[in-house]
Each structure stands twice: as structure tokens, then as C-alpha cells.
C-alpha atoms as a PDB file:
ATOM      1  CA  UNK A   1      36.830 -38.571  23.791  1.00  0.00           C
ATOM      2  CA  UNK A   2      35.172 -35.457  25.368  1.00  0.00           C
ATOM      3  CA  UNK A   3      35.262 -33.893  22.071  1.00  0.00           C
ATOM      4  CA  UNK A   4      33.954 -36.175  19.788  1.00  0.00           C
ATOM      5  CA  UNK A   5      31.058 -36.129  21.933  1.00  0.00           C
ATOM      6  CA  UNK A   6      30.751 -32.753  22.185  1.00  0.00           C
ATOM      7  CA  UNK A   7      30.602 -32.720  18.507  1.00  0.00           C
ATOM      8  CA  UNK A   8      27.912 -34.708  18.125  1.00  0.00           C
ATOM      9  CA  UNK A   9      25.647 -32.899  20.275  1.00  0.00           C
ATOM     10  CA  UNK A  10      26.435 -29.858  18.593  1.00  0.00           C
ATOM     11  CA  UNK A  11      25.377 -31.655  15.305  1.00  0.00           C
ATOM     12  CA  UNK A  12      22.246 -33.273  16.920  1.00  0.00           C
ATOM     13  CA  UNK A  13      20.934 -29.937  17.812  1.00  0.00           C
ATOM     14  CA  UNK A  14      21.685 -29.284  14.153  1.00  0.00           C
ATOM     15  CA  UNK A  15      19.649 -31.908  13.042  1.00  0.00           C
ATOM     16  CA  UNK A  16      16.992 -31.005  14.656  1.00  0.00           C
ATOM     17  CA  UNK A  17      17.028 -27.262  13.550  1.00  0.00           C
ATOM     18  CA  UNK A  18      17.047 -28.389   9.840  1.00  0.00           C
ATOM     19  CA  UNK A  19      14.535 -31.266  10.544  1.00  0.00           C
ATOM     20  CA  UNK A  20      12.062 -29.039  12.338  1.00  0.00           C
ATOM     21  CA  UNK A  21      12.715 -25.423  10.720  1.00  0.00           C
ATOM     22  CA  UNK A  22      13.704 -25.096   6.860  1.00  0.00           C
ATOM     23  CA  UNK A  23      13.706 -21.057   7.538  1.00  0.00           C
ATOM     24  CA  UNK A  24      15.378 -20.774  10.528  1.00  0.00           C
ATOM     25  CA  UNK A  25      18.345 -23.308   9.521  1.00  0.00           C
ATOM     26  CA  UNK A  26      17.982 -20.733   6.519  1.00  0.00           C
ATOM     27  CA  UNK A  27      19.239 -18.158   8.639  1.00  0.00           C
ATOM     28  CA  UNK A  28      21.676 -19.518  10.783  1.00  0.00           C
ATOM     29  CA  UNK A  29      23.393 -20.734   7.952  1.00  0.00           C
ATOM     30  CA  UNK A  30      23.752 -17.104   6.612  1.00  0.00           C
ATOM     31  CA  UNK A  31      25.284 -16.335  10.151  1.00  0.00           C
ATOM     32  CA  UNK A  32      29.359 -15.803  10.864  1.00  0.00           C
ATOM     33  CA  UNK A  33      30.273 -19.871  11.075  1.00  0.00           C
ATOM     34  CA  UNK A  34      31.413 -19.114  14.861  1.00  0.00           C
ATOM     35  CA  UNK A  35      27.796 -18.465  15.897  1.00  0.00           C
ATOM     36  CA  UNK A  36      26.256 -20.988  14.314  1.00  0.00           C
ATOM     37  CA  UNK A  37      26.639 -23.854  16.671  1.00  0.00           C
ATOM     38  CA  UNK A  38      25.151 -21.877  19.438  1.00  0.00           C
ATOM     39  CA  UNK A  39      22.333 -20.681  17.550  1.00  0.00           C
ATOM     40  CA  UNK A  40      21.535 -24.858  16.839  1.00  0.00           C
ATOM     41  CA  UNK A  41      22.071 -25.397  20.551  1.00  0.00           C
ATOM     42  CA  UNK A  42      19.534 -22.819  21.479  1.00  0.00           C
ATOM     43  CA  UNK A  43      16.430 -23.758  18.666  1.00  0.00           C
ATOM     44  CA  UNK A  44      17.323 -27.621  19.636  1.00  0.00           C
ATOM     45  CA  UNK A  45      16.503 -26.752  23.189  1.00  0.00           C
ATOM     46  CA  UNK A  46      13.340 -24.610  22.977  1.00  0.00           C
ATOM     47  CA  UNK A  47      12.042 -26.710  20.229  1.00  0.00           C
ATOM     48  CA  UNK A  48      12.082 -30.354  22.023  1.00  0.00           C
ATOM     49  CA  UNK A  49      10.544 -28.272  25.135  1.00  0.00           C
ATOM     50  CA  UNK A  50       7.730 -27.173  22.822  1.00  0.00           C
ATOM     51  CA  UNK A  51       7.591 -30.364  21.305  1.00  0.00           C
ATOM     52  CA  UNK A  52       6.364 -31.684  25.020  1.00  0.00           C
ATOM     53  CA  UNK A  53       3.930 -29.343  25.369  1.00  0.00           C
ATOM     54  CA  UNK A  54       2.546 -29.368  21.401  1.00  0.00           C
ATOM     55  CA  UNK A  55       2.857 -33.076  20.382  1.00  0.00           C
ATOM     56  CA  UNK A  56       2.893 -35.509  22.862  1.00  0.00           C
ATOM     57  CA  UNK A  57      -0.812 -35.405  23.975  1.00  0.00           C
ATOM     58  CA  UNK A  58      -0.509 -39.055  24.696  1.00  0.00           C
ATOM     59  CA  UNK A  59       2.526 -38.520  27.548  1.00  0.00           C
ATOM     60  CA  UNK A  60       2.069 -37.070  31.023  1.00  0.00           C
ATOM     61  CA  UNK A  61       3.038 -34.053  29.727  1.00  0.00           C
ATOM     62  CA  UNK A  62       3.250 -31.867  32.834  1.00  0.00           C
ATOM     63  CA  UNK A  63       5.518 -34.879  34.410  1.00  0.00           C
ATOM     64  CA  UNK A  64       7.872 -34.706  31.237  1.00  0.00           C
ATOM     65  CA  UNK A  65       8.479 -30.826  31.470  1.00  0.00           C
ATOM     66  CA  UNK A  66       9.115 -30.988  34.588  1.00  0.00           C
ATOM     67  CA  UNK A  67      11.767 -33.041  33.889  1.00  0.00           C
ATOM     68  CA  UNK A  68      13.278 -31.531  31.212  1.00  0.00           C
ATOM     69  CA  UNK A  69      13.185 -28.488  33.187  1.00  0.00           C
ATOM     70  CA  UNK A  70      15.634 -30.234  36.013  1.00  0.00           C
ATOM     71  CA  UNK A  71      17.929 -31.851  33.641  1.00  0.00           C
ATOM     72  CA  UNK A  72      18.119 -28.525  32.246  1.00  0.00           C
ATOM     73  CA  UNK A  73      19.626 -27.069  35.406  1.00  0.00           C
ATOM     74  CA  UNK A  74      21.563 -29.943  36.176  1.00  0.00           C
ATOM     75  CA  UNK A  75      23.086 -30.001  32.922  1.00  0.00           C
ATOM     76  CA  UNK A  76      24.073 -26.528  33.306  1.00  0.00           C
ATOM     77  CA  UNK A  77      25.439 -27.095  36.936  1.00  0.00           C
ATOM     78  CA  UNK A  78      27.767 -29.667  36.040  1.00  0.00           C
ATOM     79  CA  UNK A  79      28.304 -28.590  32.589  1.00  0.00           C
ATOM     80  CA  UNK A  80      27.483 -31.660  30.965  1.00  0.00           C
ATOM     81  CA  UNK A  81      24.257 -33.911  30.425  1.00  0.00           C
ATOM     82  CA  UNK A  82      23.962 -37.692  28.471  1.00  0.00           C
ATOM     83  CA  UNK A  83      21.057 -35.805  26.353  1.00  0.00           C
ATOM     84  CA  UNK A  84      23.050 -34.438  23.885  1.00  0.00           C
ATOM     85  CA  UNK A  85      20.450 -31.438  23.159  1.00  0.00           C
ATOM     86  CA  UNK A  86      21.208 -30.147  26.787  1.00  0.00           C
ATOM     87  CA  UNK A  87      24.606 -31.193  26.443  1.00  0.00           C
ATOM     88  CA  UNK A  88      25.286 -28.479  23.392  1.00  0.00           C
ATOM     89  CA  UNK A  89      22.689 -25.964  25.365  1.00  0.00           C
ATOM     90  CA  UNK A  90      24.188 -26.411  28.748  1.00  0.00           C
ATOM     91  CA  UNK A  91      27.637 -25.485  26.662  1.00  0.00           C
ATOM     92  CA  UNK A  92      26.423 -22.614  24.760  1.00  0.00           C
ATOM     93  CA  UNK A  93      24.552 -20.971  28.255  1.00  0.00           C
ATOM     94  CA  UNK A  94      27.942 -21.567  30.117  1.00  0.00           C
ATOM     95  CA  UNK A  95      30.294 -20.160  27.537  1.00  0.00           C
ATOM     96  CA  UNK A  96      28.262 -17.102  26.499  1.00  0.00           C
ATOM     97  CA  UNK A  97      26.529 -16.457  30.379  1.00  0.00           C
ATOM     98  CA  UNK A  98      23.039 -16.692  29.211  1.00  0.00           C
ATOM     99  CA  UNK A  99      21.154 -15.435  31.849  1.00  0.00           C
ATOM    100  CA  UNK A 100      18.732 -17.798  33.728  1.00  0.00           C
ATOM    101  CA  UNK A 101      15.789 -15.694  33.817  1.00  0.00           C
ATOM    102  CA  UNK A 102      15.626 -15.789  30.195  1.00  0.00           C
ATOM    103  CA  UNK A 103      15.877 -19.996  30.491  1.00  0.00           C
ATOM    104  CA  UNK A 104      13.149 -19.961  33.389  1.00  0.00           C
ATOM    105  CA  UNK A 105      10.799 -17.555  31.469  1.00  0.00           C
ATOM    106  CA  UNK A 106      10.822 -19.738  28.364  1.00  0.00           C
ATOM    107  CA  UNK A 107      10.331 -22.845  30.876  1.00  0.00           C
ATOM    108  CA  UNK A 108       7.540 -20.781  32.204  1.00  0.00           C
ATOM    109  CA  UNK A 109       5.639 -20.012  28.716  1.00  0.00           C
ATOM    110  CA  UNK A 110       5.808 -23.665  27.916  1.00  0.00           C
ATOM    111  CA  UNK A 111       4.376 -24.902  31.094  1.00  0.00           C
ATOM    112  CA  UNK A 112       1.771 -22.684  29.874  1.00  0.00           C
ATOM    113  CA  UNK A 113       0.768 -24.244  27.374  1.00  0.00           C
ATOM    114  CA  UNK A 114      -0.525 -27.056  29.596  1.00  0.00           C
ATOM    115  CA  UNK A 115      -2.903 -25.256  31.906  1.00  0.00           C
ATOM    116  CA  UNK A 116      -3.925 -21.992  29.903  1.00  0.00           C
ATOM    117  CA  UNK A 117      -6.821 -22.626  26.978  1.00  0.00           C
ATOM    118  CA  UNK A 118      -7.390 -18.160  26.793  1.00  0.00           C
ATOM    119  CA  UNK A 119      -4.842 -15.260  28.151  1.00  0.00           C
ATOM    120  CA  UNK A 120      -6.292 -11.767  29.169  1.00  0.00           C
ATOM    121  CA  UNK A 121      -3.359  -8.935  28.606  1.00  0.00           C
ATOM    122  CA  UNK A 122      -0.932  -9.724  31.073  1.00  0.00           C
ATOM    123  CA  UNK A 123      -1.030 -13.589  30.351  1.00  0.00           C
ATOM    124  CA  UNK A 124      -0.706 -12.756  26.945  1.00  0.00           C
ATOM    125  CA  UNK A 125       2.255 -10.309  27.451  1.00  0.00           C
ATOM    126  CA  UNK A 126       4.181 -13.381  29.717  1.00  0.00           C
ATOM    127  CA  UNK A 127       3.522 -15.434  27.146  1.00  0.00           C
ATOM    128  CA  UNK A 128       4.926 -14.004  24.409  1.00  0.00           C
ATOM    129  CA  UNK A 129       7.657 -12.543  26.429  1.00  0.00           C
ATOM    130  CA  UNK A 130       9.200 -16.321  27.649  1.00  0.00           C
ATOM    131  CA  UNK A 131       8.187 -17.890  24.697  1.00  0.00           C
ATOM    132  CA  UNK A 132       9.416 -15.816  21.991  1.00  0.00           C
ATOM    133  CA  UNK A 133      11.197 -13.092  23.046  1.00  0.00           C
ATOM    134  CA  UNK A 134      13.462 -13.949  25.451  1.00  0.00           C
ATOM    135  CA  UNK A 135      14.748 -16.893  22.043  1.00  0.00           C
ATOM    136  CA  UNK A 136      15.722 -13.763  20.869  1.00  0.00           C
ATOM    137  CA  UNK A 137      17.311 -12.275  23.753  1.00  0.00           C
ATOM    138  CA  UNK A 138      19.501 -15.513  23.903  1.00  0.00           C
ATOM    139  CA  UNK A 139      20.812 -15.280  20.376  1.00  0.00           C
ATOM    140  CA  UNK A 140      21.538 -11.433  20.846  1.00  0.00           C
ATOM    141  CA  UNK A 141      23.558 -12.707  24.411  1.00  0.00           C
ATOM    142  CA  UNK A 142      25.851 -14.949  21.757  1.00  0.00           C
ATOM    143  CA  UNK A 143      25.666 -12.294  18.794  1.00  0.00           C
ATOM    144  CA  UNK A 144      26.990  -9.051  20.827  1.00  0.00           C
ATOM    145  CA  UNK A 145      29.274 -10.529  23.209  1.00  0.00           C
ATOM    146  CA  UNK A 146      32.817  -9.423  21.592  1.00  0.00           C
ATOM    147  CA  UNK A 147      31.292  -5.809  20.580  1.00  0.00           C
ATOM    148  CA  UNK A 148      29.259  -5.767  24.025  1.00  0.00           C
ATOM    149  CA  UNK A 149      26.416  -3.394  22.886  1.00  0.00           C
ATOM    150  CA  UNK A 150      23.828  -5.950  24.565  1.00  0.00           C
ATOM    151  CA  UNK A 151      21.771  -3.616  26.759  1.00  0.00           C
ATOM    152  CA  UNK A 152      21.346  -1.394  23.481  1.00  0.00           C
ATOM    153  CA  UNK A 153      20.106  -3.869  21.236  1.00  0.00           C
ATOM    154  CA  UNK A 154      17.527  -5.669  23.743  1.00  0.00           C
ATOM    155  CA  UNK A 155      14.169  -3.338  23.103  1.00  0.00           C
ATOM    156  CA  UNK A 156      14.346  -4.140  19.265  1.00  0.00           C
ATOM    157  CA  UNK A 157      15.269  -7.971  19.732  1.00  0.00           C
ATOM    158  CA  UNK A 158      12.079  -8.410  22.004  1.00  0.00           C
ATOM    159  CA  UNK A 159       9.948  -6.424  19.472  1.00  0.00           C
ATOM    160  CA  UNK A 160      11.582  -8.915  16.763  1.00  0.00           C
ATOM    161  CA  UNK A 161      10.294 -11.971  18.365  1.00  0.00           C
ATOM    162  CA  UNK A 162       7.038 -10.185  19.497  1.00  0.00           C
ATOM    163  CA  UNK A 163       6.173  -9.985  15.829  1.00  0.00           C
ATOM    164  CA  UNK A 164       7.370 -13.624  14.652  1.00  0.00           C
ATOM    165  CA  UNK A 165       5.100 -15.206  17.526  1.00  0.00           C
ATOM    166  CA  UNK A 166       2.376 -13.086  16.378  1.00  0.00           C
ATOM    167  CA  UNK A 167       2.453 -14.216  13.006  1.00  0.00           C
ATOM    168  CA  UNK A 168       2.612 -17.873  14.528  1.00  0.00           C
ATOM    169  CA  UNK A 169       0.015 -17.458  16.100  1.00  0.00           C
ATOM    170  CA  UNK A 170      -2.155 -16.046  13.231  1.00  0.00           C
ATOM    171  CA  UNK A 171      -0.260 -18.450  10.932  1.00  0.00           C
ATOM    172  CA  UNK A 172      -1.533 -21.429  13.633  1.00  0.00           C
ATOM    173  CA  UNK A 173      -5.304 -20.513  14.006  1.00  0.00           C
ATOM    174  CA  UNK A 174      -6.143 -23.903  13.020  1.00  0.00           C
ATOM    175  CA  UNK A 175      -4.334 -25.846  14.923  1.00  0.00           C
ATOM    176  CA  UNK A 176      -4.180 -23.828  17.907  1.00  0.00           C
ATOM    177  CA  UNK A 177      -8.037 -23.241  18.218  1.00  0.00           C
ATOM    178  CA  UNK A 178      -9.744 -25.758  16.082  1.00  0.00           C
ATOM    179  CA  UNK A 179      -6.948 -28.985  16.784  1.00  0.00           C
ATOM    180  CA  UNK A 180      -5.796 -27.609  20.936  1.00  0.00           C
ATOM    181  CA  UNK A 181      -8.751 -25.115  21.810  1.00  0.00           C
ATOM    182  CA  UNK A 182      -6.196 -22.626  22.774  1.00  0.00           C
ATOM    183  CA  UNK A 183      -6.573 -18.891  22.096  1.00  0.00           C
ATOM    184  CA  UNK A 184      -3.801 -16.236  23.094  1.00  0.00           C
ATOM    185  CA  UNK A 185      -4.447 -13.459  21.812  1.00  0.00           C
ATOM    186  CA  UNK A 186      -6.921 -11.702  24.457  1.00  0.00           C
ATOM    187  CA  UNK A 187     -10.305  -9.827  24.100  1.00  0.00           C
ATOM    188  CA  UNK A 188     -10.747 -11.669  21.025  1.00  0.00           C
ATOM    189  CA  UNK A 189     -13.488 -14.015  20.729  1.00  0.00           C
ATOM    190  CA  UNK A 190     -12.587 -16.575  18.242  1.00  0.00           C
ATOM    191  CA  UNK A 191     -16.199 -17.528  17.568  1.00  0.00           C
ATOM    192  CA  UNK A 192     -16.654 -14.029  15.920  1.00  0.00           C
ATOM    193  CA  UNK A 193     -13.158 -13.819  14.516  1.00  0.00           C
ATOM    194  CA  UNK A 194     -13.290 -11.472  11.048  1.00  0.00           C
ATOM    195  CA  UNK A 195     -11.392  -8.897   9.200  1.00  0.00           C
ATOM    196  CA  UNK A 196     -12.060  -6.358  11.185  1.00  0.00           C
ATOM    197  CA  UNK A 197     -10.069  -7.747  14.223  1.00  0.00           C
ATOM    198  CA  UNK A 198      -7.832  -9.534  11.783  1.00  0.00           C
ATOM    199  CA  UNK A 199      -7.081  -6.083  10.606  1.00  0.00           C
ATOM    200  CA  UNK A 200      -6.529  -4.803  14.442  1.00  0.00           C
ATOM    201  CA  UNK A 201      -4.230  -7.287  14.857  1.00  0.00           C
ATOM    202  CA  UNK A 202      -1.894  -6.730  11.843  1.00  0.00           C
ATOM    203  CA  UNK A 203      -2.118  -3.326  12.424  1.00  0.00           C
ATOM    204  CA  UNK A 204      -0.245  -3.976  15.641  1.00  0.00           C
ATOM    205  CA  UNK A 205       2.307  -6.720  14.094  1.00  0.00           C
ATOM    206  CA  UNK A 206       3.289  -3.790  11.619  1.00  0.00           C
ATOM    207  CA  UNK A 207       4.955  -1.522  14.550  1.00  0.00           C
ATOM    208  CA  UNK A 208       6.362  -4.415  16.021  1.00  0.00           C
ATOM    209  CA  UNK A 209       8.215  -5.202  12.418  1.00  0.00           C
ATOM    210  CA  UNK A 210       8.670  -1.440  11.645  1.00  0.00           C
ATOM    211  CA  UNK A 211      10.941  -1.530  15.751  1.00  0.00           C
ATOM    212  CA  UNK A 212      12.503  -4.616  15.210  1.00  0.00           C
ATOM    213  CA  UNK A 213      14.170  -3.291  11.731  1.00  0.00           C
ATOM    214  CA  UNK A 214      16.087  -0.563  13.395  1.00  0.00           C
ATOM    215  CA  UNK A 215      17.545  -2.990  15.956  1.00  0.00           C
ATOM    216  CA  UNK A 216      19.050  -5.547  12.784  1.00  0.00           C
ATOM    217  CA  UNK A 217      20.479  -1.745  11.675  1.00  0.00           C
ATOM    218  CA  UNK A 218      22.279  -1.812  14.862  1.00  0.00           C
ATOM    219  CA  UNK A 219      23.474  -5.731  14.619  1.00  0.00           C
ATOM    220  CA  UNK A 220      26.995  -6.859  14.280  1.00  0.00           C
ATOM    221  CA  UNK A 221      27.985  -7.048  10.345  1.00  0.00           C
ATOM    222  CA  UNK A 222      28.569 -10.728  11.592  1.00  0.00           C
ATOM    223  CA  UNK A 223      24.961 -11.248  12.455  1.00  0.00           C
ATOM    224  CA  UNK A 224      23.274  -9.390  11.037  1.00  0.00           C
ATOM    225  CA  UNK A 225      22.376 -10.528   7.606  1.00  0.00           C
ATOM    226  CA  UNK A 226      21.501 -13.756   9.188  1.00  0.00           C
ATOM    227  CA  UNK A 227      18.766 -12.320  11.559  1.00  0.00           C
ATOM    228  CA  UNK A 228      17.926  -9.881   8.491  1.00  0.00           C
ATOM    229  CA  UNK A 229      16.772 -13.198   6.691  1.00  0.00           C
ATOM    230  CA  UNK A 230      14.535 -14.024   9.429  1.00  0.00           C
ATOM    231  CA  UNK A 231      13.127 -10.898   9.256  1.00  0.00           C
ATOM    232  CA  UNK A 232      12.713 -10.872   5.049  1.00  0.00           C
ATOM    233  CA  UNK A 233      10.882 -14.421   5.531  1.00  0.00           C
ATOM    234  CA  UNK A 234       8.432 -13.660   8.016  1.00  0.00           C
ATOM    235  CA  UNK A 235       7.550 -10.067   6.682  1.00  0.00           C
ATOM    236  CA  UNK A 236       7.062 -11.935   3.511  1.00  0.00           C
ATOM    237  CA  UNK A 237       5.048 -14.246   5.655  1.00  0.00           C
ATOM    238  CA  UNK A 238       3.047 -11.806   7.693  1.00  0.00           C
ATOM    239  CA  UNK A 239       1.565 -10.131   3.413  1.00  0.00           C
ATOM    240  CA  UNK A 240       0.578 -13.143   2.466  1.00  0.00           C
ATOM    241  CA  UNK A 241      -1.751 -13.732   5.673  1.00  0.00           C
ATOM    242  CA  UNK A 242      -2.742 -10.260   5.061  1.00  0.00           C
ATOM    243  CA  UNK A 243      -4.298 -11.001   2.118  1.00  0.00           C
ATOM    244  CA  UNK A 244      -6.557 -13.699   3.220  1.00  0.00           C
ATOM    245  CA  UNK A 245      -9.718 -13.450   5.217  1.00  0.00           C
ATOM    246  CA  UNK A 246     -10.133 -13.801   8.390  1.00  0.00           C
ATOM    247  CA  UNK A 247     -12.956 -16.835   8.069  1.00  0.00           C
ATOM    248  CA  UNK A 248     -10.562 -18.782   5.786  1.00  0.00           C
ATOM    249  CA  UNK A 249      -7.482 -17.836   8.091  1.00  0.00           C
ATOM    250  CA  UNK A 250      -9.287 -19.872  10.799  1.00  0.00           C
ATOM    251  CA  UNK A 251      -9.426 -23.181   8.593  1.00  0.00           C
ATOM    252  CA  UNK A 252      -6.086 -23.462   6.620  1.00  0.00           C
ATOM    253  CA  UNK A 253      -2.707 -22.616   7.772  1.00  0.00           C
ATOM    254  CA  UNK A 254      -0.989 -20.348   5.926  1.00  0.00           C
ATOM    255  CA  UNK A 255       3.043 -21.281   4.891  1.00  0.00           C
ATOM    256  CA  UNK A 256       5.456 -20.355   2.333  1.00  0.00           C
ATOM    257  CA  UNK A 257       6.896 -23.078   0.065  1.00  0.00           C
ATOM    258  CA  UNK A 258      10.600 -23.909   0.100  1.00  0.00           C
ATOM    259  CA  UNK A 259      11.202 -23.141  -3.572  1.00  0.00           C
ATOM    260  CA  UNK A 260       9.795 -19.114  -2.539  1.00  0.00           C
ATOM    261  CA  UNK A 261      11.989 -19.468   0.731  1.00  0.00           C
ATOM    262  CA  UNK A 262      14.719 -20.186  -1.801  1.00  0.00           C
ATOM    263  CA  UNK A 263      13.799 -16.903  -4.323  1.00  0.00           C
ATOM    264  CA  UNK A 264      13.597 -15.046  -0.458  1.00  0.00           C
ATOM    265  CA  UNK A 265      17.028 -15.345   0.531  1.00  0.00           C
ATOM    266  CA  UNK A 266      18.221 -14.451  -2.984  1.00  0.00           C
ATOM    267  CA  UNK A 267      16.156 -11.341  -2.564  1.00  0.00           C
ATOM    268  CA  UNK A 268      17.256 -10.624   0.482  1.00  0.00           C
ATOM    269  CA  UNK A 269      20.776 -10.949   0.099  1.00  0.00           C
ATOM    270  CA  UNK A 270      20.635  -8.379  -2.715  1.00  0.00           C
ATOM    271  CA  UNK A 271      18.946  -6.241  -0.093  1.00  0.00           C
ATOM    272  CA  UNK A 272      21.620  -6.882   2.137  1.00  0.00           C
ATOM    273  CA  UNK A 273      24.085  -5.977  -0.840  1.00  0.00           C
ATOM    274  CA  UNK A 274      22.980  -2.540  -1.092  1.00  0.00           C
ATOM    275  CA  UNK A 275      21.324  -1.901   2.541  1.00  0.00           C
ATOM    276  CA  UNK A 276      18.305  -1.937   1.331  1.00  0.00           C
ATOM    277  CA  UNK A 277      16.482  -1.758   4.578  1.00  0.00           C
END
């Protein structure tokens, strides 16, 4: 039956969020149950596109993308695909009217990643914008579409995801310049990286965190928590890089164990409690 596999798509692409992300599956499990499926849709999508472009150095990358970028389509066409992560996307896109620029600007960031090694300012600023912000711009599509404050919320949402990929890419040094020779951020010459321009840097994470906190204000009661734990993790995230040099920053990858994950929802949820932010 139709809904048995529809079911297991759904679950697939929560598989994969738990598999891949212990904070994010964090978060969406502190979301109103009748977002949740979407939100798994969505991070099973953009994850197994990223995984193309991050993992599979041995495929014909650019061929696979491609690829996944027409079943993609397709699959949203005829509202149904035998890959059961576009199957639950496809869904979730249809029922909630994602918008398609937001689909081809992530598509566009990831295909990226396969040609770009450096990104002056307005590389950089594409970039970030299809490959982080416009995740967030999805979710917000499925989180305000009963209360229909969208257009309002869409400024703080892109600052939101602004900041996380910032701190990924900070968090990612290593692997991203040492392991893949890429650099993104731009004017910043990673042979000379120190604290100075490490400093620069968080300086300008900080406003993106101190924006993005008045948009969860503004957040359904029904989402907000949820994208409030985000938040708590990678703020937590973003002081511990702080603290370490830049020349160290370069060689280990900074990450936050799962027991402290644990002790960061319980501290957030008492922030929550009282509105503590």
C-alpha cells in the first residue's frame, strides 16, 4: 500500500538524520510531532546531496549530482520517486509549497563544492546563502504555514543559518583545507591563518547569533523551542572554538560530546521554561 510506503520513507529520512546528526535529531525531536517528519525529509535530502559532493571522492561526482538533481525534479513533478529520501522530500515540498529557488540554490552551493577550491565575497555570500540558509528558509516554509508570518521571520532565519555554517566552517578547518584544499571564507589566506583573523571572524559570527535570536522570539510556540535548541548547541559550540587558537584550530576539529549535548538540552529547556533568552 501507498501508505506503508510512504511511511517508510518518512522513517528512512529519519534514519538518516539520527545516523548523520546527533544535534539536529536533538532538535527536531523537541519540535511539535506534526513537523517533525518534514523536518527529517528536508536534512535527509540536503545531507545525501552533500554526502556526493563531501565523501564520495572515488565516484564521478559531478555525474552523480547531476542526477540527483533531476530525480529531484522529477520526483517532485510526479509526486513520487522509488528513492525513498526524495520520496518523503518530494512530499514535504508539495504539501508545504517549498519554493524552488530555495531547492535550486542549495543544488547550486553543492555543485560548488566540486569546482570552487577559494570564494572572493560574492562566491562566499552564494555559498552560504544555498547551502545554509535557504535549509533554514525551508524549515521556516513548514514552521509558519498555519500562522503565515513567513515574510516576517525570513531576515533572522537566514542570519540563523549564516552563523551555523560559519561555525562549520571554522569547526571544519581541517578537513576542509588540510583533507579537500578548500577555503571559503574570502581574503583570508589560510597559510597565515592566526588569532587575529580568527578573532575577525568571530567577531562577525557574534551579530549573526545576536539577529538570529530575535527571529526564534518571533517563532511559533510550536517551533520554537526546537530551533531554540539548535541555537543553545551551536552558541555553546561557537565558545568553545573561541577559546582555542587559531594554529591549533587548523589541525583538530573542534566537537561537543554527546553526554554535554545531553546537559545542553537540559539547560536549555530550563531557559525555555522561563524565557530566558
Amino acid at each position: 500500500m501507498i501508505e506503508l510506503y510512504n511511511d517508510s520513507a518518512f522513517a528512512c529520512s529519519k534514519l538518516i538524520t539520527k545516523k548523520f546528526s546527533t544535534s539536529f535529531s536533538i532538535g527536531v525531536r523537541l519540535l511539535d510531532k506534526k513537523f517533525r517528519p518534514a523536518i527529517y525529509a528536508i536534512y535527509g535530502f540536503v545531507r545525501y546531496a552533500d554526502e556526493i559532493v563531501d565523501t564520495f571522492f572515488e565516484q564521478d561526482q559531478k555525474y552523480w549530482l547531476e542526477k540527483f538533481r533531476k530525480d529531484t525534479y522529477e520526483s517532485i513533478a510526479k509526486g513520487f520517486s522509488f528513492n525513498p529520501v526524495l520520496h518523503s522530500f518530494q512530499a514535504v515540498v508539495n504539501q508545504y509549497h517549498i519554493d524552488h529557488e530555495l531547492i535550486e540554490s542549495f543544488l547550486k552551493s553543492m555543485e560548488m563544492d566540486l569546482y570552487h577550491k577559494e570564494y572572493d565575497k560574492g562566491g562566499f555570500q552564494d555559498y552560504v546563502y544555498g547551502s545554509a540558509e535557504v535549509v533554514g528558509l525551508m524549515c521556516l516554509q513548514v514552521f509558519t504555514r498555519e500562522k503565515g508570518n513567513y515574510q516576517e521571520l525570513v531576515y533572522y532565519a537566514r542570519k540563523l543559518g549564516e552563523a551555523f555554517q560559519k561555525i562549520n566552517f571554522l569547526r571544519d578547518l581541517k578537513d576542509d583545507y588540510i583533507d579537500r584544499g578548500r577555503s571559503y571564507f574570502p581574503q583570508v589566506d589560510m597559510t597565515r591563518f592566526d588569532d587575529r583573523t580568527k578573532q575577525e571572524l568571530e567577531k562577525d559570527i557574534q551579530h549573526d547569533f545576536d539577529e538570529s535570536l530575535i527571529g526564534i522570539r518571533k517563532l511559533p510556540t510550536d517551533s520554537r523551542f526546537g530551533v531554540y535548541i539548535a541555537y543553545f548547541y551551536y552558541i555553546h559550540l561557537f565558545k568553545k572554538i573561541r577559546k582555542i587558537k587559531a594554529e591549533d584550530l587548523v589541525r583538530h576539529r573542534s566537537r561537543i560530546s554527546n553526554a554535554k549535548k545531553l546537559y545542553l538540552v537540559v539547560a536549555a529547556y530550563f531557559n525555555h521554561l522561563i524565557r530566558k533568552y
